[in-house]
N, C-alpha and C. Protein backbone atom coordinates (compact mmCIF):
# COMPACT_ATOMS: atom_id res chain seq x y z
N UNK A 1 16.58 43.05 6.87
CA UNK A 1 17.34 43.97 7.72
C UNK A 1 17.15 43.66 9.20
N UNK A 2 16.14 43.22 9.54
CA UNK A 2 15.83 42.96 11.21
C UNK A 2 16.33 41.71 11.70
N UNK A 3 16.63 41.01 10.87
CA UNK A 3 17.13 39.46 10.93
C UNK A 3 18.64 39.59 11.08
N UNK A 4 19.31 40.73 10.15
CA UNK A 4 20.85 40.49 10.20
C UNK A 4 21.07 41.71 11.96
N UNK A 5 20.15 42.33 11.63
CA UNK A 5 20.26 43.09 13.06
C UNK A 5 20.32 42.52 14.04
N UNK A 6 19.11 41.08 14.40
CA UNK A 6 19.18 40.44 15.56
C UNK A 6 20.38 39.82 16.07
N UNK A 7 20.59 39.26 14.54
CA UNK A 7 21.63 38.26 14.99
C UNK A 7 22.97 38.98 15.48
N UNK A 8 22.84 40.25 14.99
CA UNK A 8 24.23 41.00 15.43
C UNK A 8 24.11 41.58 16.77
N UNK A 9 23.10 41.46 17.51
CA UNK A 9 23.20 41.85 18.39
C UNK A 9 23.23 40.94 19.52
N UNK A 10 22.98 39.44 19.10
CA UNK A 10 23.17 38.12 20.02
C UNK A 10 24.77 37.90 20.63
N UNK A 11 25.96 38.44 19.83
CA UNK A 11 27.53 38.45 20.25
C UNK A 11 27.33 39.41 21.05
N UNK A 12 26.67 40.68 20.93
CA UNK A 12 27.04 41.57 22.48
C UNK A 12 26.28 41.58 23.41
N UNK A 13 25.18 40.64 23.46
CA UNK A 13 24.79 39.94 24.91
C UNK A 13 25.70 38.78 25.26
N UNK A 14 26.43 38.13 24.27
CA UNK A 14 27.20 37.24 25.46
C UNK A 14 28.22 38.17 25.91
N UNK A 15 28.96 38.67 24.90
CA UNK A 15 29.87 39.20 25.49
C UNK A 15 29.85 40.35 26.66
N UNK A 16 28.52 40.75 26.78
CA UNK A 16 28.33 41.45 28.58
C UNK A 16 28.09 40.49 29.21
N UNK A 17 27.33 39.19 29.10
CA UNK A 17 27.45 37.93 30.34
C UNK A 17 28.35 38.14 30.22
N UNK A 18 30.04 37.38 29.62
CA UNK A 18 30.97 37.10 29.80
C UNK A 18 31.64 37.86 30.72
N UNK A 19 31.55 38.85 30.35
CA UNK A 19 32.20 40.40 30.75
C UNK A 19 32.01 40.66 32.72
N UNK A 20 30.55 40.30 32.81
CA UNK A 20 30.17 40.61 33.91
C UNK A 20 30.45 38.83 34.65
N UNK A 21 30.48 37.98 34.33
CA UNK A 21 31.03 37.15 34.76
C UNK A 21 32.30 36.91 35.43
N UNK A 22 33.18 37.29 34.45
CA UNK A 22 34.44 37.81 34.79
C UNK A 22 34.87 38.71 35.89
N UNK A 23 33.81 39.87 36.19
CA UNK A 23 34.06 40.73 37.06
C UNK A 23 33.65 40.21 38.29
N UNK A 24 32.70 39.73 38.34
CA UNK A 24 32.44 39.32 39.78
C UNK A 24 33.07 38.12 40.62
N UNK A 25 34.20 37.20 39.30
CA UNK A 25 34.81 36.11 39.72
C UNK A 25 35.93 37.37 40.08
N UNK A 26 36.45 38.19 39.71
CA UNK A 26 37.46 39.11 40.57
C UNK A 26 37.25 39.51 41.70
N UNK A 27 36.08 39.97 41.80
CA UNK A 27 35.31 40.50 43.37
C UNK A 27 35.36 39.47 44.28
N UNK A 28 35.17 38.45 43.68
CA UNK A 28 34.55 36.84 44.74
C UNK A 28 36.15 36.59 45.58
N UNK A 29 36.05 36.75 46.76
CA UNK A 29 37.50 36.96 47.64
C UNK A 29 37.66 35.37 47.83
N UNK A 30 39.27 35.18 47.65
CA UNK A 30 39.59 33.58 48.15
C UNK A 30 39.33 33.08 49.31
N UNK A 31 39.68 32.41 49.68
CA UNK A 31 39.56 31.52 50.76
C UNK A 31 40.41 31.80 51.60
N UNK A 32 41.91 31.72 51.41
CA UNK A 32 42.69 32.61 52.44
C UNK A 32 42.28 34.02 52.86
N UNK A 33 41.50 34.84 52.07
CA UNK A 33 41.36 36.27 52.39
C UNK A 33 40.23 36.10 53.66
N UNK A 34 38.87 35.65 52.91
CA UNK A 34 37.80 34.99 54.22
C UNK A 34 38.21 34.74 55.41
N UNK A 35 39.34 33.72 55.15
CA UNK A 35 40.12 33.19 56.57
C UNK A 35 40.52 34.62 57.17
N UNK A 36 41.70 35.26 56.82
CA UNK A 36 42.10 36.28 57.19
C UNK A 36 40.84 37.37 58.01
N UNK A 37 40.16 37.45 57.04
CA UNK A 37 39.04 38.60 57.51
C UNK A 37 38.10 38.12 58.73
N UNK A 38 38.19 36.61 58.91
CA UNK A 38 37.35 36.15 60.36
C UNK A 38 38.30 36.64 61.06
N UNK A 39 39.51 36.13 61.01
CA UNK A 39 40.75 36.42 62.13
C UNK A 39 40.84 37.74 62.71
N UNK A 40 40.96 38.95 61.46
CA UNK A 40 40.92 40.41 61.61
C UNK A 40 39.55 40.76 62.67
N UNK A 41 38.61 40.17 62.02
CA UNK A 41 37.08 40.85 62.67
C UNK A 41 37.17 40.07 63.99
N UNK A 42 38.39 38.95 64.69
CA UNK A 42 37.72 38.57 65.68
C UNK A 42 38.67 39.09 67.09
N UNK A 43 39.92 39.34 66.56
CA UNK A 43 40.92 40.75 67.02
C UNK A 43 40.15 41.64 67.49
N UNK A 44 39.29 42.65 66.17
CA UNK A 44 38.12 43.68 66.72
C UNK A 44 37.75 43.34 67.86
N UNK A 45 37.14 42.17 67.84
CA UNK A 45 35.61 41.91 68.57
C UNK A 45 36.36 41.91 70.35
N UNK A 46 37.79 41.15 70.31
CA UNK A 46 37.93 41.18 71.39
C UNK A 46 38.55 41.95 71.63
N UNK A 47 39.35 42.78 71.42
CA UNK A 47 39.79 44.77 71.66
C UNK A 47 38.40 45.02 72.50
N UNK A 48 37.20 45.46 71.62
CA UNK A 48 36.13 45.67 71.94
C UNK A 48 35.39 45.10 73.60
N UNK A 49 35.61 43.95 73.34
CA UNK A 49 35.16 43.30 74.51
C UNK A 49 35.85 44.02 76.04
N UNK A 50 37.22 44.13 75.71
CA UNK A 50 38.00 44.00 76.41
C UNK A 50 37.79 45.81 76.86
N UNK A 51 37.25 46.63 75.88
CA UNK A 51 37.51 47.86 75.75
C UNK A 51 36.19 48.36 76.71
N UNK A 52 35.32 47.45 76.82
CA UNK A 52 33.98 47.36 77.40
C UNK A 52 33.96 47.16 78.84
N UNK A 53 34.86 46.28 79.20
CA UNK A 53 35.32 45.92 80.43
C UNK A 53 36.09 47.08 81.62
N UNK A 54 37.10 47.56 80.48
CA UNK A 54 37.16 48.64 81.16
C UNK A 54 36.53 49.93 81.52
N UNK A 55 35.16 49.88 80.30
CA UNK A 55 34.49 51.08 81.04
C UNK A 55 33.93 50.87 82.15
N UNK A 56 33.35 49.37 82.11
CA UNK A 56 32.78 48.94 83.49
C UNK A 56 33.39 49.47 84.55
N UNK A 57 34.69 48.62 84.83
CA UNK A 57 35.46 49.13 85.72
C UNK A 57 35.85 50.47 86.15
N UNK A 58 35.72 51.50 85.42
CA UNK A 58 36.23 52.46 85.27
C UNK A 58 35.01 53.29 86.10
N UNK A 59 33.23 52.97 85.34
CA UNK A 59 32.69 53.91 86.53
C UNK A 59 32.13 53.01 87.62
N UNK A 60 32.46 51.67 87.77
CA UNK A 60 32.22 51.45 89.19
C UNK A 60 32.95 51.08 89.98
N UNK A 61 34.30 51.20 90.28
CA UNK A 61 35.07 51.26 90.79
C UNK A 61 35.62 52.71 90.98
N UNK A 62 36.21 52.92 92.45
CA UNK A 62 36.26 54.37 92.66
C UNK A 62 37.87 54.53 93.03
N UNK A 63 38.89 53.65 92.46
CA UNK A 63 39.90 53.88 92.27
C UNK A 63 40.77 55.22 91.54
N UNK A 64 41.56 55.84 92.08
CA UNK A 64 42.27 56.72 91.16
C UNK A 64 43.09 56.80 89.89
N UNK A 65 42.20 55.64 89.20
CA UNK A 65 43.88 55.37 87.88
C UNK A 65 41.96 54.94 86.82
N UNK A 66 40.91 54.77 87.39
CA UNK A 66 39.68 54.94 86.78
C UNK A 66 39.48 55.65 85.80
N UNK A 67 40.39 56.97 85.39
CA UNK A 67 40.07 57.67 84.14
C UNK A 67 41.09 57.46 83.33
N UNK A 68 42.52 56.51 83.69
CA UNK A 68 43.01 55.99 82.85
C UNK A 68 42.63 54.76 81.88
N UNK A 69 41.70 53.85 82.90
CA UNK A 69 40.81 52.77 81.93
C UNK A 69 40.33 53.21 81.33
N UNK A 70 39.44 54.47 81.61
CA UNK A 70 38.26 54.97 80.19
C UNK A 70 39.24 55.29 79.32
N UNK A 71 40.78 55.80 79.23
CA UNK A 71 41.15 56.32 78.22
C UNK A 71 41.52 55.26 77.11
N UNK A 72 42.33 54.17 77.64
CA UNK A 72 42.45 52.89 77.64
C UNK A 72 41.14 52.50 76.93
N UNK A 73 40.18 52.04 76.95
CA UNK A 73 39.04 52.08 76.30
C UNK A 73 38.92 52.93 75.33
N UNK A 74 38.88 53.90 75.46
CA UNK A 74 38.20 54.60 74.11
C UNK A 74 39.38 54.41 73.04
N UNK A 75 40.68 54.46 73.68
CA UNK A 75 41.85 54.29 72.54
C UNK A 75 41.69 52.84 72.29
N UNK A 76 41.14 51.99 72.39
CA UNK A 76 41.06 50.81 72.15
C UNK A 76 39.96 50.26 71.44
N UNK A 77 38.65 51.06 71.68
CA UNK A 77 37.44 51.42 70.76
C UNK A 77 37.77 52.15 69.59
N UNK A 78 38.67 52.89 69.20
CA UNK A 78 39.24 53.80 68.07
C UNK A 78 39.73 52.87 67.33
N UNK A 79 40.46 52.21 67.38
CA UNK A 79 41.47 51.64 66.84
C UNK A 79 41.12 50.04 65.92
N UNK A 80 40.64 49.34 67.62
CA UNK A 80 40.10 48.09 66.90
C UNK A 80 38.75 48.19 66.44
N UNK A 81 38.07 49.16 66.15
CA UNK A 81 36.64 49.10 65.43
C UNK A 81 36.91 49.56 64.28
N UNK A 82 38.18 50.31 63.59
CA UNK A 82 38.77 50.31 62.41
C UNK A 82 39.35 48.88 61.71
N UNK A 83 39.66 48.20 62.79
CA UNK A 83 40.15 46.76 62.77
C UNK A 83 39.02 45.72 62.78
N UNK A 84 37.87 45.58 63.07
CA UNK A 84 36.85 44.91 62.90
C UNK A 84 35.64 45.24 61.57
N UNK A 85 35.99 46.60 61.13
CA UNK A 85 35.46 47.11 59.92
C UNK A 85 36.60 46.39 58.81
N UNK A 86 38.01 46.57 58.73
CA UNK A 86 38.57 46.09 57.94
C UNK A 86 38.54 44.06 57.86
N UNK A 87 37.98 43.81 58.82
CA UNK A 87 37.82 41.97 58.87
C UNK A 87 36.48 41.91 57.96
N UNK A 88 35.69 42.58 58.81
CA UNK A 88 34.25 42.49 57.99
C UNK A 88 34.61 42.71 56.15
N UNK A 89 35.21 43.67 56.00
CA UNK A 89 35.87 44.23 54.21
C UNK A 89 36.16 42.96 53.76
N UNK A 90 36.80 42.01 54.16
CA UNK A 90 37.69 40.98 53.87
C UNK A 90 36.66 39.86 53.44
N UNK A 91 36.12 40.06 54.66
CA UNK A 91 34.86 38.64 54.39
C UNK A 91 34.38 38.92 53.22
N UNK A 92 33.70 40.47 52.70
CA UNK A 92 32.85 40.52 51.97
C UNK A 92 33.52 40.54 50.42
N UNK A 93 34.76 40.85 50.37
CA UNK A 93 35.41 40.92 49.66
C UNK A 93 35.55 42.33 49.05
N UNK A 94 36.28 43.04 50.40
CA UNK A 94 36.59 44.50 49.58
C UNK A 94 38.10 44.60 50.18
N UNK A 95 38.66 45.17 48.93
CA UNK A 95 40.08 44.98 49.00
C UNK A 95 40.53 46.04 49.85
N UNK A 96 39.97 46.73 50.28
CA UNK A 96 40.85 48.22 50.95
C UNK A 96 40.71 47.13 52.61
N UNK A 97 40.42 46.69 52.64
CA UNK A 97 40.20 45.44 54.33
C UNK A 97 41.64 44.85 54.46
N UNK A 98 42.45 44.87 53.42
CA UNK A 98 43.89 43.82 53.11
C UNK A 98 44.66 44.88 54.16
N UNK A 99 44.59 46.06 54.04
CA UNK A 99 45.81 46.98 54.25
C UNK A 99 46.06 47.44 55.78
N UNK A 100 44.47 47.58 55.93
CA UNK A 100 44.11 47.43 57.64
C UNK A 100 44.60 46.13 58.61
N UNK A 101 43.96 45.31 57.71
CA UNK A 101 44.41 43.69 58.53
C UNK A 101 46.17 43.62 58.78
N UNK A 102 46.83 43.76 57.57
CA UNK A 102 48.34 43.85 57.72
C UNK A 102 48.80 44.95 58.77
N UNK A 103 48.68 46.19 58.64
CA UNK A 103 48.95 46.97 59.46
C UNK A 103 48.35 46.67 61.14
N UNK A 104 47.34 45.76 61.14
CA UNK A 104 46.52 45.30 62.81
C UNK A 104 48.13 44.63 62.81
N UNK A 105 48.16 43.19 62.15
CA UNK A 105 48.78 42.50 62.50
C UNK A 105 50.71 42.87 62.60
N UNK A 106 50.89 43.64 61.83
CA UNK A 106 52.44 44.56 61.89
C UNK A 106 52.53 44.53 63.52
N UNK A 107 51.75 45.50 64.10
CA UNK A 107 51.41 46.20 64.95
C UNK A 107 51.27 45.39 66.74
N UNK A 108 50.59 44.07 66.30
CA UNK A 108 50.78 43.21 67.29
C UNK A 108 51.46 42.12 67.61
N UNK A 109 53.04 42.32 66.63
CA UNK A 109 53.59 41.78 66.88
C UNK A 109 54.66 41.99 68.04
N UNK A 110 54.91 43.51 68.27
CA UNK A 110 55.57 44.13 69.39
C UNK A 110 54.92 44.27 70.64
N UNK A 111 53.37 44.29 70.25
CA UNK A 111 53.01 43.63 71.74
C UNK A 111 52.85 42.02 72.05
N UNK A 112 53.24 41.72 71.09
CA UNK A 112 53.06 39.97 71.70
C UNK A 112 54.86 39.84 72.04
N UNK A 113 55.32 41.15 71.52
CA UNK A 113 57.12 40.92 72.27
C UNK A 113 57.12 41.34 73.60
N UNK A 114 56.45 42.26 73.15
CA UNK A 114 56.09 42.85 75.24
C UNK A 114 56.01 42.24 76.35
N UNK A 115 54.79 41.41 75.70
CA UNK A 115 53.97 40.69 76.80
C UNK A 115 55.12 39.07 77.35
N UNK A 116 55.83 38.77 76.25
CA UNK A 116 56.80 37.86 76.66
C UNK A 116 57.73 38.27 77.22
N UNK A 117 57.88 39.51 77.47
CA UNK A 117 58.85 40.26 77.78
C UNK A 117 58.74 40.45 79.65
N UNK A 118 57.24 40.92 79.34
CA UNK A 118 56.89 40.74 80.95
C UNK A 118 56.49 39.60 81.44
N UNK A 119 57.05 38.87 81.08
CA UNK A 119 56.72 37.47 81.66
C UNK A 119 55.20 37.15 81.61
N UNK A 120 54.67 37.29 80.31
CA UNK A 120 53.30 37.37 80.13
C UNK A 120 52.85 35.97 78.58
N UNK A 121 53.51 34.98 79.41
CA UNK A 121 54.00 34.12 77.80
C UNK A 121 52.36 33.58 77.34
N UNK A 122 51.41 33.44 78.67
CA UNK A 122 49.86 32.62 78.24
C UNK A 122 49.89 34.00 77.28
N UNK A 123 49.90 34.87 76.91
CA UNK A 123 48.96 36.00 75.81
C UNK A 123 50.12 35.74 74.81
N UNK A 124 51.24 36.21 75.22
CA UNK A 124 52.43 36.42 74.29
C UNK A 124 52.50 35.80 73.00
N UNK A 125 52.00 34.60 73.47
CA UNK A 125 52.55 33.42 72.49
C UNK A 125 51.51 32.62 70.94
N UNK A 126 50.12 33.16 71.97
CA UNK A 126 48.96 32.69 70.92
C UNK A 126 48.59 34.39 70.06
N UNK A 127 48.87 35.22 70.76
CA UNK A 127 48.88 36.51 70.30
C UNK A 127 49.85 36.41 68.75
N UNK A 128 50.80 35.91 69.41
CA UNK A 128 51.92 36.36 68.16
C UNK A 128 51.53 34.95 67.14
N UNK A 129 51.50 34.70 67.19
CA UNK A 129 50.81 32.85 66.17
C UNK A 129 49.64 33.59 65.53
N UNK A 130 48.35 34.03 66.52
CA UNK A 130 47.56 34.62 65.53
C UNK A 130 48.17 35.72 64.42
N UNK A 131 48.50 36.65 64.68
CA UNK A 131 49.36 37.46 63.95
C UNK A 131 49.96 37.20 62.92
N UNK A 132 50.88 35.99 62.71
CA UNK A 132 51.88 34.84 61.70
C UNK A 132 51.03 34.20 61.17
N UNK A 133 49.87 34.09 61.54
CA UNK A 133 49.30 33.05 60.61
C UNK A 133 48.15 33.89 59.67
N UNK A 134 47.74 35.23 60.38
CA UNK A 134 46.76 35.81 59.61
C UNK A 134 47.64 36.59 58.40
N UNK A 135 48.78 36.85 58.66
CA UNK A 135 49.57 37.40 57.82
C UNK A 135 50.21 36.43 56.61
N UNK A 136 50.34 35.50 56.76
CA UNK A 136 50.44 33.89 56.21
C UNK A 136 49.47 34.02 54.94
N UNK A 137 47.76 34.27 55.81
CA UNK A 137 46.75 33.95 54.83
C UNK A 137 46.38 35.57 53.66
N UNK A 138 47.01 36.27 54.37
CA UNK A 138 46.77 37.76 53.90
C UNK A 138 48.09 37.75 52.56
N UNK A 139 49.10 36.71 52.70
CA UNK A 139 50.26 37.08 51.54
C UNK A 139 50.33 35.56 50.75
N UNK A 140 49.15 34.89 50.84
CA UNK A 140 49.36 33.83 50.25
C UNK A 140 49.28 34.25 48.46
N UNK A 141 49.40 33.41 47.80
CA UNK A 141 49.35 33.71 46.36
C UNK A 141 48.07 33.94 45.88
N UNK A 142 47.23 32.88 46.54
CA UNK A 142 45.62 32.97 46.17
C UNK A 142 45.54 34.85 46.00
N UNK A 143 45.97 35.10 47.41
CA UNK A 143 45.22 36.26 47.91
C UNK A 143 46.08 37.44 47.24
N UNK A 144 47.44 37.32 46.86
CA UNK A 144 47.72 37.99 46.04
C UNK A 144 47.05 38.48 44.95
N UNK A 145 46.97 37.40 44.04
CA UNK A 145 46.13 37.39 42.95
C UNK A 145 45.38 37.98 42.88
N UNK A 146 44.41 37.63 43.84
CA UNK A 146 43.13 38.59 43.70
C UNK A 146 43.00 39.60 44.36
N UNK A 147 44.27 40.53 45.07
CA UNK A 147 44.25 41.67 45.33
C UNK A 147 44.80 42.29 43.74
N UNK A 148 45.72 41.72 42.91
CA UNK A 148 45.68 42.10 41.51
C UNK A 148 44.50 42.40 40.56
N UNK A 149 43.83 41.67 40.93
CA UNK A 149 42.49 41.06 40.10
C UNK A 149 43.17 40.32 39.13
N UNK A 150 43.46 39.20 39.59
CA UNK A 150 44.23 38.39 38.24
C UNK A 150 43.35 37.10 38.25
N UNK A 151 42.98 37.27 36.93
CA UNK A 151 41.91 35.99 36.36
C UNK A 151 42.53 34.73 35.84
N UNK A 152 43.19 33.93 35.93
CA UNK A 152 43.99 33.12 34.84
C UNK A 152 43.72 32.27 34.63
N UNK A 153 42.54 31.41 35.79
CA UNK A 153 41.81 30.52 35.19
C UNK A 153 40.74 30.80 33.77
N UNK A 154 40.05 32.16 33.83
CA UNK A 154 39.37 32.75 32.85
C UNK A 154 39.82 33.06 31.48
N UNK A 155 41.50 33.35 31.76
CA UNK A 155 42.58 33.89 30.65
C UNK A 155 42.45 35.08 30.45
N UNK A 156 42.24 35.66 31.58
CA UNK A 156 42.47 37.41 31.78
C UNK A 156 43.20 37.78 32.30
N UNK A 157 43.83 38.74 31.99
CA UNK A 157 45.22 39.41 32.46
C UNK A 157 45.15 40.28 33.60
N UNK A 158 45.86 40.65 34.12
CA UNK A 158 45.72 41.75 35.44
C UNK A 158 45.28 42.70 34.81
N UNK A 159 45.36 43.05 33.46
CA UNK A 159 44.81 44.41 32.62
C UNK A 159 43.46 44.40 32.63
N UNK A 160 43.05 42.97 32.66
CA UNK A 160 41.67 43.20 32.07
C UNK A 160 41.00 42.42 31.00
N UNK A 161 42.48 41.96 30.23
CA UNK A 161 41.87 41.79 28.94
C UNK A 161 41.90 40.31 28.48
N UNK A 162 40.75 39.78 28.10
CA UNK A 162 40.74 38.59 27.49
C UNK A 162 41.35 37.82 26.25
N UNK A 163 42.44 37.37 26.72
CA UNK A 163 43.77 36.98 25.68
C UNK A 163 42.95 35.96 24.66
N UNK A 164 42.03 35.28 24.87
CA UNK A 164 41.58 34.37 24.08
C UNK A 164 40.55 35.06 23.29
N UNK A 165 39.98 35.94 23.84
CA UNK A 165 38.68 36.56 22.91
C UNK A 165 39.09 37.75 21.78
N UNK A 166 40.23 38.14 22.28
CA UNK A 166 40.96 39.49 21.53
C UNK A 166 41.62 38.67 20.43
N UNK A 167 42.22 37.21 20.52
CA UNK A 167 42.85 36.73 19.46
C UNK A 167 41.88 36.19 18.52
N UNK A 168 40.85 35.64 18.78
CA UNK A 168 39.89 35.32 17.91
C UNK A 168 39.15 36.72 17.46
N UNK A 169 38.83 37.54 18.31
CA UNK A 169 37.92 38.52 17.58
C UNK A 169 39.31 39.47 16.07
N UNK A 170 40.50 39.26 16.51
CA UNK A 170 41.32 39.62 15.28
C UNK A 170 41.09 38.87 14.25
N UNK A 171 41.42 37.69 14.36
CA UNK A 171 41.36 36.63 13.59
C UNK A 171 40.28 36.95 12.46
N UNK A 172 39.12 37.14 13.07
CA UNK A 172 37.73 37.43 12.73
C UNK A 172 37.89 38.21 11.64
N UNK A 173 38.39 39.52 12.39
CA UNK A 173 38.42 40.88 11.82
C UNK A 173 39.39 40.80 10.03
N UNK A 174 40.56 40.02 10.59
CA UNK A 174 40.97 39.93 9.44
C UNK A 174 40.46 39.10 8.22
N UNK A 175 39.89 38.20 8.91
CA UNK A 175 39.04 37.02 7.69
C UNK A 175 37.97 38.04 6.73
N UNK A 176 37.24 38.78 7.84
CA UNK A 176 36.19 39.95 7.11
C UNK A 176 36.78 40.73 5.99
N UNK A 177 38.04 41.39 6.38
CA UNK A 177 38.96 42.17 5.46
C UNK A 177 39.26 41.69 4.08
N UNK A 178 39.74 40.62 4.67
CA UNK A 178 40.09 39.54 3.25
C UNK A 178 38.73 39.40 2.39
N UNK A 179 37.60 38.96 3.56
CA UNK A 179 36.38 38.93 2.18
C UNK A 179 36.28 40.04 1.37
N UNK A 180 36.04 40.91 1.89
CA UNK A 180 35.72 42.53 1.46
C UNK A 180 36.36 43.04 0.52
N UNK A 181 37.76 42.51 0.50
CA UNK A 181 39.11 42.53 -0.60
C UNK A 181 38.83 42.03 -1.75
N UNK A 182 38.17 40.01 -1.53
CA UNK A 182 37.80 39.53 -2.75
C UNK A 182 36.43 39.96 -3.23
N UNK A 183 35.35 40.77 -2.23
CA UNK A 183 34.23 41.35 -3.22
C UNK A 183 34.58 42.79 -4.14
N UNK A 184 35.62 43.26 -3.51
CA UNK A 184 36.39 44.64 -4.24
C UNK A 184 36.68 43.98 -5.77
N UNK A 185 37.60 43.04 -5.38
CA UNK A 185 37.74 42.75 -7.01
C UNK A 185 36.85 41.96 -7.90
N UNK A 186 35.94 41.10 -7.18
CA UNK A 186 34.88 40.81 -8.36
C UNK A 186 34.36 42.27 -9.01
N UNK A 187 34.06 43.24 -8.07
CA UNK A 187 33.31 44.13 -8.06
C UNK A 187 34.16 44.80 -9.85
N UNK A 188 35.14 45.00 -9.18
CA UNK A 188 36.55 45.36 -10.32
C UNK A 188 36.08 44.91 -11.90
N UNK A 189 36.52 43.06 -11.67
CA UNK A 189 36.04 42.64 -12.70
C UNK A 189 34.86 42.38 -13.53
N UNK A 190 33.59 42.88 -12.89
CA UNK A 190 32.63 43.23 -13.66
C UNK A 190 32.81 44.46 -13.84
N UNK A 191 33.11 45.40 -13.37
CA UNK A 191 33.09 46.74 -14.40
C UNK A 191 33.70 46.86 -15.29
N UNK A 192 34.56 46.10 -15.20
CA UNK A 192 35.58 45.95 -16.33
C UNK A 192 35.22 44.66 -17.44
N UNK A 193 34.21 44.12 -17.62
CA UNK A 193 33.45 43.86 -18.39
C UNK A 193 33.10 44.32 -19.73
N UNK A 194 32.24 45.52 -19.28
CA UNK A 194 31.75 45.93 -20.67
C UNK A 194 32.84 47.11 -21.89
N UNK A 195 33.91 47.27 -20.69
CA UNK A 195 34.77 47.38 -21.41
C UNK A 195 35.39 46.43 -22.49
N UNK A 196 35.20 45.46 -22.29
CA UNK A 196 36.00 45.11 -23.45
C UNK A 196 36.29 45.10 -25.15
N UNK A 197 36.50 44.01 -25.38
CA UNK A 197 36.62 44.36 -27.38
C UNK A 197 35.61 43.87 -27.64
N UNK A 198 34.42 43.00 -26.87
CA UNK A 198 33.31 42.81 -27.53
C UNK A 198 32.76 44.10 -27.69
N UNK A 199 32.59 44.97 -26.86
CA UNK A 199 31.97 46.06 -26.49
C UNK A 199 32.11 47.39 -27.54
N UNK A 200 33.44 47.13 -28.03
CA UNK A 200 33.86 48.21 -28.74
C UNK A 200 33.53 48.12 -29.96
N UNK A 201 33.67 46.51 -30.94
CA UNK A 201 32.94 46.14 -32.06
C UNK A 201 31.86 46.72 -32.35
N UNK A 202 30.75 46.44 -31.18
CA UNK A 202 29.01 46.61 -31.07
C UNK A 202 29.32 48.16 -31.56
N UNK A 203 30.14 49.43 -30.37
CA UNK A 203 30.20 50.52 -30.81
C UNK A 203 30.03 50.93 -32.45
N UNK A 204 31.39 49.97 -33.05
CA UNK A 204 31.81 50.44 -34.38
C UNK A 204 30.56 49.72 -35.58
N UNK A 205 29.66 48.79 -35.14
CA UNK A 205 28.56 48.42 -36.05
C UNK A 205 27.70 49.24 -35.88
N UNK A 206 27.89 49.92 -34.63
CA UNK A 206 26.35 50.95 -34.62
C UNK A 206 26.96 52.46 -34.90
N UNK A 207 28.52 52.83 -34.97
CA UNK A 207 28.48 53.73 -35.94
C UNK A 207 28.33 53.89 -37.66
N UNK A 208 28.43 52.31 -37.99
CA UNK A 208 28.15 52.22 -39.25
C UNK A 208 26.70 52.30 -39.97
């Protein structure tokens, strides 16, 4: 009994490796997403920078438009530190980072129209390129995919489910059935054994 136990319990340790294997090759973010998420976190960093600058300015300079930089700043600290949290997501590979990054980049594309607009083409132009290209790496297929969680090198479905292990473990299931079928009827035909006409003779000599 401890022997057929072990061994039955050796298929559901692989199949939690497998299992957990599988999951963390879903988690593990592509290469376009990484890309994307430096790009996102480095947007942040310079919002930030830039958002820093103006506080400087703001209390040492004794200009009258000084409490418009701080505002300028802090709306710029709000915003892109939501935007440098969603780059960081990306790197690490958390999918709620995808939705932030798209919406940064939506968003700066009308100021990179602006800024060409005001005759501002040195920002305008690498502004809007970063933007096209992080959005590029954010809708590539890789990165699709694995915002699906789609395994297909593994042969897992966006469901979840392992098309190769579900067809063999049927397979299985039915081969078992079938045995179980042919021990039913041996089982059959020995009981039905001592029934027979040898059986009934013996009866009628030992009622005699």
């Amino acid at each position: 009994m401890s022997t057929r136990s072990g061994q039955g319990d050796r298929p559901r340790g692989r199949g939690t490796g497998g299992d957990e294997r599988r999951a963390s090759a879903a988690d593990r973010a592509p290469t376009p997403i990484r890309v994307a998420g430096a790009l996102t976190a480095a947007e942040g960093v310079a919002a930030l920078v830039v958002a820093v600058i103006l506080v400087v300015r703001g209390l040492t300079d004794d200009r009258h438009d000084a409490f418009n930089g701080l505002g300028t700043a802090l709306w710029l600290a709000i915003i892109f530190g939501g935007v440098l949290a969603g780059g960081l997501a990306l790197i690490f590979g958390r999918r709620w980072g995808r939705a932030i990054s798209v919406v940064a980049q939506i968003l700066l594309l009308p100021v990179a129209y602006y800024l060409f607009t005001s005759h501002q083409a040195v920002f305008a132009v690498p502004l809007a390129i970063l933007a096209l290209v992080t959005l590029g790496f954010l809708f590539a297929p890789p990165s699709l995919r694995w915002l699906a969680g789609d395994l297909e090198l593994d042969g897992v479905d966006p469901d979840g489910v392992d098309r190769g292990g579900n067809a063999s473990g049927r397979d299985t299931k039915g081969q078992g059935a079938k045995g179980q079928g042919t021990k039913g009827q041996c089982a059959k035909g020995q009981g039905q054994g001592p029934k027979g006409p040898g059986s009934k003779r013996n009866k009628r000599r030992d009622a005699r």
